[in-house]
C-alpha atoms as a PDB file:
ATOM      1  CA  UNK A   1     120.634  28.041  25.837  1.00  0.00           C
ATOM      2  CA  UNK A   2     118.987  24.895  24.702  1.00  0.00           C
ATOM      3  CA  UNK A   3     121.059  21.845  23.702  1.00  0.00           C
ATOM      4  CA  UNK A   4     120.928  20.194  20.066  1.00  0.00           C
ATOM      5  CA  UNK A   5     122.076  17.028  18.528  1.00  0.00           C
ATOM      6  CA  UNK A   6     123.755  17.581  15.160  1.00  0.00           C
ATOM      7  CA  UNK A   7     123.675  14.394  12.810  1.00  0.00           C
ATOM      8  CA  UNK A   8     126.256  14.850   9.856  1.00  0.00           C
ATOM      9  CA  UNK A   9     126.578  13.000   6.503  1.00  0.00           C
ATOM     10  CA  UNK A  10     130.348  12.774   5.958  1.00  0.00           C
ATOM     11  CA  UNK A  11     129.644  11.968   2.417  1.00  0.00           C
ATOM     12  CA  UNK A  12     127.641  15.189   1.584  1.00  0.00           C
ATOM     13  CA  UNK A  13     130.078  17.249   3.488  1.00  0.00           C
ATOM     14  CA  UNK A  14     132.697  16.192   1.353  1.00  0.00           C
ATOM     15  CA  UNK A  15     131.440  16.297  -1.886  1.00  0.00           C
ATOM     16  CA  UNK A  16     130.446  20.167  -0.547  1.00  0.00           C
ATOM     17  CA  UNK A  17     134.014  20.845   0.918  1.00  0.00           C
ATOM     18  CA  UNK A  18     135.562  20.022  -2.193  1.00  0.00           C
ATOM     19  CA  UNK A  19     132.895  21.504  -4.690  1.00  0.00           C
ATOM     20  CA  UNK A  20     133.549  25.046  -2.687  1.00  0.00           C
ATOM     21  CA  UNK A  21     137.817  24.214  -2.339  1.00  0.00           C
ATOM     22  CA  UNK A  22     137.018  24.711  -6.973  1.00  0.00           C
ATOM     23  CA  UNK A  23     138.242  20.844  -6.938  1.00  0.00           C
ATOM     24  CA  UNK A  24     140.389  20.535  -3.305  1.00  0.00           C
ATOM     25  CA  UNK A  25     139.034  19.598  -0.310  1.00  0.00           C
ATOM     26  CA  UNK A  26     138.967  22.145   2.707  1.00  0.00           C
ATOM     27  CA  UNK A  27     140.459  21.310   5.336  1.00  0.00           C
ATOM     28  CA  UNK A  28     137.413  22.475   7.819  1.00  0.00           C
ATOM     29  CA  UNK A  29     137.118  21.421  11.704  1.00  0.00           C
ATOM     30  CA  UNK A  30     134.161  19.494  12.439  1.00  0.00           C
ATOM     31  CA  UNK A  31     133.361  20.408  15.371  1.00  0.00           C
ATOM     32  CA  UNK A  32     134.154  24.310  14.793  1.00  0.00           C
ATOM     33  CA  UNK A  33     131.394  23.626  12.416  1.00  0.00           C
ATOM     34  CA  UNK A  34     129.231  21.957  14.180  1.00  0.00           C
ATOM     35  CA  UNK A  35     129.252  24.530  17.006  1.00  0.00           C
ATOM     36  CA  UNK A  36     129.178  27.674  14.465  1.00  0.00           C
ATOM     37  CA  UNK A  37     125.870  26.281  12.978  1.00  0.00           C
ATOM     38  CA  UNK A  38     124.110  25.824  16.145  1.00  0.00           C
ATOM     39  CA  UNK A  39     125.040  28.721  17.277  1.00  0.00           C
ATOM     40  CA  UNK A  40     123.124  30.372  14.659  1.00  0.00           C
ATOM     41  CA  UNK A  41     120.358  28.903  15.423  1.00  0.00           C
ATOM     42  CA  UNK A  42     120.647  30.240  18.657  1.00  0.00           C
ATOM     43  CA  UNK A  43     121.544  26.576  20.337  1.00  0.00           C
ATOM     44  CA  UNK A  44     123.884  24.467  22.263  1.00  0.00           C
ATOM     45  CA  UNK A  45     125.717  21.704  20.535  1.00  0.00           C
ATOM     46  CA  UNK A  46     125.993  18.747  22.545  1.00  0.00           C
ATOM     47  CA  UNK A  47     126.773  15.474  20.647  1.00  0.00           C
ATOM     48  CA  UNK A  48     128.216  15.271  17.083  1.00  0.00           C
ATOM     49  CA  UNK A  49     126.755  12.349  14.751  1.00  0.00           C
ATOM     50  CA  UNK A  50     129.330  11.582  12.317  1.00  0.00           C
ATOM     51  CA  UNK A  51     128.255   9.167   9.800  1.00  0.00           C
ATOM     52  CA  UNK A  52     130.641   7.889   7.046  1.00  0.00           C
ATOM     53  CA  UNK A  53     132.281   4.551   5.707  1.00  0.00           C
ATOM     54  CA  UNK A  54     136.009   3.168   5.695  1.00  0.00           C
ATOM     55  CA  UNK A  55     137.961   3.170   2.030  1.00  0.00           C
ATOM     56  CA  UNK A  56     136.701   0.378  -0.228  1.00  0.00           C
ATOM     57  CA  UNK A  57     139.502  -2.542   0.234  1.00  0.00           C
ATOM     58  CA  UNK A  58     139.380  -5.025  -2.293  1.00  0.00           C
ATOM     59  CA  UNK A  59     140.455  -9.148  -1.512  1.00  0.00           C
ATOM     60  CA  UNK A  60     144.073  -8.194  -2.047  1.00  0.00           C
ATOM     61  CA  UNK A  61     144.497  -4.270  -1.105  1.00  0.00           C
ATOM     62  CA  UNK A  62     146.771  -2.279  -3.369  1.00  0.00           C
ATOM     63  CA  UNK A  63     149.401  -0.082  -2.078  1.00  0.00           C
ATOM     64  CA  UNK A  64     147.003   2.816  -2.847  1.00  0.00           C
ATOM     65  CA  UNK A  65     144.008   1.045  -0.548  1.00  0.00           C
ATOM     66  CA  UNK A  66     146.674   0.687   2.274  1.00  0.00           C
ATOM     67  CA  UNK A  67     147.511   4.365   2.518  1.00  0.00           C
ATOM     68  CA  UNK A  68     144.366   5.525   2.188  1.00  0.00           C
ATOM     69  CA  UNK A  69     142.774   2.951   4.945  1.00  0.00           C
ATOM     70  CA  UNK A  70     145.775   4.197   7.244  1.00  0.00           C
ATOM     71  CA  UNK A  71     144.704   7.960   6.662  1.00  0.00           C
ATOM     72  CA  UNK A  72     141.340   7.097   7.300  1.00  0.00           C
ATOM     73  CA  UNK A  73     141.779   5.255  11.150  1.00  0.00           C
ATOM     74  CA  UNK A  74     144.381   7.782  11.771  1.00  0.00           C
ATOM     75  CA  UNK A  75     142.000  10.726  11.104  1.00  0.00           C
ATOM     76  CA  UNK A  76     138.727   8.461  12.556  1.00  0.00           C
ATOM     77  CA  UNK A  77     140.833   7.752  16.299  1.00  0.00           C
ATOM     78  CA  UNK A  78     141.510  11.700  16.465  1.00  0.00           C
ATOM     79  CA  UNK A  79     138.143  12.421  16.101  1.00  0.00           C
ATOM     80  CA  UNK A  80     136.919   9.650  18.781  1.00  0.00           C
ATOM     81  CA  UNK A  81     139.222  11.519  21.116  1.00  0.00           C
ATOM     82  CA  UNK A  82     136.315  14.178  21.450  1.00  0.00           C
ATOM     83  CA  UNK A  83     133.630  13.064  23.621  1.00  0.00           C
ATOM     84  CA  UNK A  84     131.373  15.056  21.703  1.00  0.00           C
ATOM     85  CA  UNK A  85     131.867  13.297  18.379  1.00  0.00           C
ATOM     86  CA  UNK A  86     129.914   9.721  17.752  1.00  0.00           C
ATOM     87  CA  UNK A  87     131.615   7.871  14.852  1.00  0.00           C
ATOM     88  CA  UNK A  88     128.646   5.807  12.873  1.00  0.00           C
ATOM     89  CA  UNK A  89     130.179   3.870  10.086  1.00  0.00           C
ATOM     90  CA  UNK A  90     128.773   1.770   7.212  1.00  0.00           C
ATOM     91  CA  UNK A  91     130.700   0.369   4.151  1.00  0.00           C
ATOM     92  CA  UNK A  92     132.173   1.593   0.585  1.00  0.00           C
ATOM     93  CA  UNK A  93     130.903  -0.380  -2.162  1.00  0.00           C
ATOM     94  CA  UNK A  94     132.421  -0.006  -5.556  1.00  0.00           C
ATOM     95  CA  UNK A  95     130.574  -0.968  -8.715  1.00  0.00           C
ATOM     96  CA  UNK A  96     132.207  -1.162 -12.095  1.00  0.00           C
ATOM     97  CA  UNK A  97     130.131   0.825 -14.755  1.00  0.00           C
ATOM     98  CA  UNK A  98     130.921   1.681 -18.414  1.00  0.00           C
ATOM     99  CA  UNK A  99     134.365  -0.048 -17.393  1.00  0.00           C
ATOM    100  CA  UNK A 100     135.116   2.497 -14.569  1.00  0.00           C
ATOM    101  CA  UNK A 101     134.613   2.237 -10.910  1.00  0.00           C
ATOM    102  CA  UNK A 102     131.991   3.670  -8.927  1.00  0.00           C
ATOM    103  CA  UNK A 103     132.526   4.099  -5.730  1.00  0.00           C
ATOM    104  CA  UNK A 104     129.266   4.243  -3.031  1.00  0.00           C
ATOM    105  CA  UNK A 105     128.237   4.614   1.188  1.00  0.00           C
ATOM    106  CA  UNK A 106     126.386   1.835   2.090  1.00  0.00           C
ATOM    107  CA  UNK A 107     123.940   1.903   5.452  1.00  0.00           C
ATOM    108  CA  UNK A 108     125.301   5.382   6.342  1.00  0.00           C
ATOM    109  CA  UNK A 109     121.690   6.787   5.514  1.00  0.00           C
ATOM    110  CA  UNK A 110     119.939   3.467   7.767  1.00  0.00           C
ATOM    111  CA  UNK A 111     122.616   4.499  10.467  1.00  0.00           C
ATOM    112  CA  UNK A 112     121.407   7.860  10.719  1.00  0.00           C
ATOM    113  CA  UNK A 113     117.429   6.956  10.228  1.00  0.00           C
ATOM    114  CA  UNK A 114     117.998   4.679  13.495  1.00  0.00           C
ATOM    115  CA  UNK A 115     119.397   7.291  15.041  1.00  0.00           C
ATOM    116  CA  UNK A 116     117.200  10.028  14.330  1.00  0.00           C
ATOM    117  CA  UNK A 117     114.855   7.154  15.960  1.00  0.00           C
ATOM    118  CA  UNK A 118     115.907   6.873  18.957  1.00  0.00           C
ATOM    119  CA  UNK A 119     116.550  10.535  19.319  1.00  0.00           C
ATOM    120  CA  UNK A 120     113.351  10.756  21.354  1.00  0.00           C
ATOM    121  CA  UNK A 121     113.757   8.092  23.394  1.00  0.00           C
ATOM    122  CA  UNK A 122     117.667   8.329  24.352  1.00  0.00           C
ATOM    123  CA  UNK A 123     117.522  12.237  24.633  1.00  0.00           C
ATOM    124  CA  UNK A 124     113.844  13.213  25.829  1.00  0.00           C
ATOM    125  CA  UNK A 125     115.389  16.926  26.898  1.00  0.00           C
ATOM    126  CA  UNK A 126     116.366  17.447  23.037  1.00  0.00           C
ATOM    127  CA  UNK A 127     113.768  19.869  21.083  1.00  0.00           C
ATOM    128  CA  UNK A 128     115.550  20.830  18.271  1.00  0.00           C
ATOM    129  CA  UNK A 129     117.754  18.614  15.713  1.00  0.00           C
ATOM    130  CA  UNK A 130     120.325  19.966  13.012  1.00  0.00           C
ATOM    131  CA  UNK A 131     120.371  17.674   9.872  1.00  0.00           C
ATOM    132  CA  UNK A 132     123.378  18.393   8.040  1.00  0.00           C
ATOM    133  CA  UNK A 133     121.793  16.012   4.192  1.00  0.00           C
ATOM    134  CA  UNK A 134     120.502  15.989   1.444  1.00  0.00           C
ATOM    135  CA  UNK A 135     119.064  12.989   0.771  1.00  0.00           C
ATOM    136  CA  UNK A 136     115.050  12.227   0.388  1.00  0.00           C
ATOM    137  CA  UNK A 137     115.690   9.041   2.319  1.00  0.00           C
ATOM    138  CA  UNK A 138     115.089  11.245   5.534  1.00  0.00           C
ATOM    139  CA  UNK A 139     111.167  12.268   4.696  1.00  0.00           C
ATOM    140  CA  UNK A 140     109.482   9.854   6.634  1.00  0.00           C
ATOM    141  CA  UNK A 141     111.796   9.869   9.832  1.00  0.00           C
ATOM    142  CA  UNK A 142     111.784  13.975   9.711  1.00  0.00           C
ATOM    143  CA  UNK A 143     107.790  13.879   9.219  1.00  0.00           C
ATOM    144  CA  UNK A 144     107.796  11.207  12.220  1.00  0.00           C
ATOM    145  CA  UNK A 145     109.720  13.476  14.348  1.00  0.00           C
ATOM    146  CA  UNK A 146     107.886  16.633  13.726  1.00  0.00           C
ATOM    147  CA  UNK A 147     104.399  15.110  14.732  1.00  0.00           C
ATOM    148  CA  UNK A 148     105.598  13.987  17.866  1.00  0.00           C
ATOM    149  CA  UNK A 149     107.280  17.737  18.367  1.00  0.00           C
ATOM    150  CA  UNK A 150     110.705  17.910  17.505  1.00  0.00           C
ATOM    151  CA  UNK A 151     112.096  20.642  15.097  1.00  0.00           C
ATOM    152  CA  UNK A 152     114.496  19.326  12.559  1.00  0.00           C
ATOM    153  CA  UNK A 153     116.751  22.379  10.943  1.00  0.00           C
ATOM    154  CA  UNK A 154     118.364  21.371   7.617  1.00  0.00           C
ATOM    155  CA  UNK A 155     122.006  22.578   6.455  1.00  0.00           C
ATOM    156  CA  UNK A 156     122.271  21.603   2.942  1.00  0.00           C
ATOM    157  CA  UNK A 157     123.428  22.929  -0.984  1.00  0.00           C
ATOM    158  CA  UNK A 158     121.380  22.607  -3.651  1.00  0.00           C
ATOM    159  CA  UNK A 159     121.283  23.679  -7.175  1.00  0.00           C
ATOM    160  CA  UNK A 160     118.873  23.289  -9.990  1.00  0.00           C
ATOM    161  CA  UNK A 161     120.880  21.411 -12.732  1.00  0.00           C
ATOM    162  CA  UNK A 162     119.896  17.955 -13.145  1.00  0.00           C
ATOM    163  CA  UNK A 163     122.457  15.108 -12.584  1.00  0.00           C
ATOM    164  CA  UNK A 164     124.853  17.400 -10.246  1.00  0.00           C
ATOM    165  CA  UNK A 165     126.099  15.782  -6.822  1.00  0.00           C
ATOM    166  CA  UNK A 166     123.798  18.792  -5.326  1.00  0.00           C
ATOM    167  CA  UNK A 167     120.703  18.325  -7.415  1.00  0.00           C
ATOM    168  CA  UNK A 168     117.688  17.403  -5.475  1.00  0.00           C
ATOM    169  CA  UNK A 169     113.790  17.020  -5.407  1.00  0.00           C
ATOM    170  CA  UNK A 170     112.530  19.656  -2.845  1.00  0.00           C
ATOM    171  CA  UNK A 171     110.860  17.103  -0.843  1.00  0.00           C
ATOM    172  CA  UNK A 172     112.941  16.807   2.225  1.00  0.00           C
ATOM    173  CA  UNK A 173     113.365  20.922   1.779  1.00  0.00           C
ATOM    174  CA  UNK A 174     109.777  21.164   2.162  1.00  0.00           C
ATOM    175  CA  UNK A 175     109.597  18.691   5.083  1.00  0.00           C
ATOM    176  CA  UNK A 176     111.916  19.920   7.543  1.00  0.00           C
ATOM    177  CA  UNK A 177     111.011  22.602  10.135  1.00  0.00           C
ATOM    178  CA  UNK A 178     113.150  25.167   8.375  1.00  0.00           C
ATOM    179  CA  UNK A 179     116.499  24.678   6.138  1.00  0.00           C
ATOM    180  CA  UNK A 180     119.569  26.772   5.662  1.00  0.00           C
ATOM    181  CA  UNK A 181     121.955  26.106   2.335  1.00  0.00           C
ATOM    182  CA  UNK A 182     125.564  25.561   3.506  1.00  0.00           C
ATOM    183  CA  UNK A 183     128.091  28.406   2.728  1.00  0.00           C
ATOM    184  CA  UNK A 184     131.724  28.513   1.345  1.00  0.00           C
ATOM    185  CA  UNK A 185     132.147  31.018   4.647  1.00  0.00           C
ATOM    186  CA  UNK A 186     130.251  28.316   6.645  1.00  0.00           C
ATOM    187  CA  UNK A 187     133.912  26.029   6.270  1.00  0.00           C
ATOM    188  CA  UNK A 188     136.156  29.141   6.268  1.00  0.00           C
ATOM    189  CA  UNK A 189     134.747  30.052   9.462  1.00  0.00           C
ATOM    190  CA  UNK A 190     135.785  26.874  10.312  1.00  0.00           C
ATOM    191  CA  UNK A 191     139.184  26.040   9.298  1.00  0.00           C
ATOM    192  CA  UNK A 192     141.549  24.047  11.319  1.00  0.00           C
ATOM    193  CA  UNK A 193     144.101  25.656  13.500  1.00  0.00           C
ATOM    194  CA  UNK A 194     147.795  24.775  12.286  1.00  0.00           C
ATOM    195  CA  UNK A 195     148.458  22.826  15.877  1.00  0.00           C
ATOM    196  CA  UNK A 196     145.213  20.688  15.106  1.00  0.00           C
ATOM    197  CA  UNK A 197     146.344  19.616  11.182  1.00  0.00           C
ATOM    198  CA  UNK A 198     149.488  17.669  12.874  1.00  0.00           C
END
């Protein structure tokens, strides 16, 4: 069975894990994921790109910011237990707009575009890459990519309504080798074990 590398937006997962939890986030195993998608596709999964960003802090952190930094290295060092799991982290910016705050990922999508770069160089016996996105942003790397051979397989959700966290031009859908829209069963499937939630 051939290997693949399997490059993850944390952000995007997120935003899906919660959107199919009707408001809650699932509490889904990454790399039971991981594995259960590549496996579809008939493939090996051999490293785990995780790409996501630390809790914005402000100058003085609230007790709010505290906990939720704490629950956030907690949760990062288990997952940097697994071999198979690279951590890739940017920042959180927060904006203030109509007088509430906006919270964004910085440099998550750069980290992965670098990546997704040196993919060819770093891992020359890789044919095959599973995108788990949604963003545009990735066009030009994914159309790089393919003319040099690789496949790039896209798991992603979409919908049609405008100004929805899953509303999307079909440009990178139309650019990848072939794409696959991300299930509710996808993260049952993939639920943490009870011994693995302590």
């Amino acid at each position: 069975m051939s290997k693949t590398l399997i490059l993850i937006d944390a952000g995007f997962l997120s935003k899906l894990s919660k959107h199919f939890g009707g408001g809650y986030y699932l509490k889904y195993d990454i790399i039971k994921l991981s594995e259960n998608l590549a496996r579809k596709e008939n493939l090996e999964c051999s490293v785990i790109y995780y790409y996501t960003s630390p809790p914005f802090q402000s100058e003085f952190s609230s007790k709010e910011e505290m906990e939720r930094k704490e629950k956030y290295d907690k949760f990062i060092k288990k997952l940097s237990f697994n071999k198979k799991i690279a951590v890739r982290e940017g920042r959180c910016q927060r904006l203030k707009i109509d007088g509430k705050f906006i919270y964004k990922q910085k440099a998550v999508d750069t980290l992965m575009i670098m990546d997704l770069m040196r993919i060819p160089l770093e891992h020359k016996e890789i044919k095959k890459i599973i995108l788990i996105a949604s963003d545009s942003d990735f066009v030009p790397i994914v159309e790089y990519l393919q003319k040099i051979g690789l496949e790039i397989i896209l798991y992603t959700h979409y919908t049609k309504k405008r100004s929805t966290n899953f509303s999307r031009s079909n440009a990178l859908l139309q650019t990848v080798t072939r794409y696959s829209e991300l299930s509710k069963q996808d993260f049952l499937n993939s639920l943490l074990n009870e011994e693995n939630k302590k």
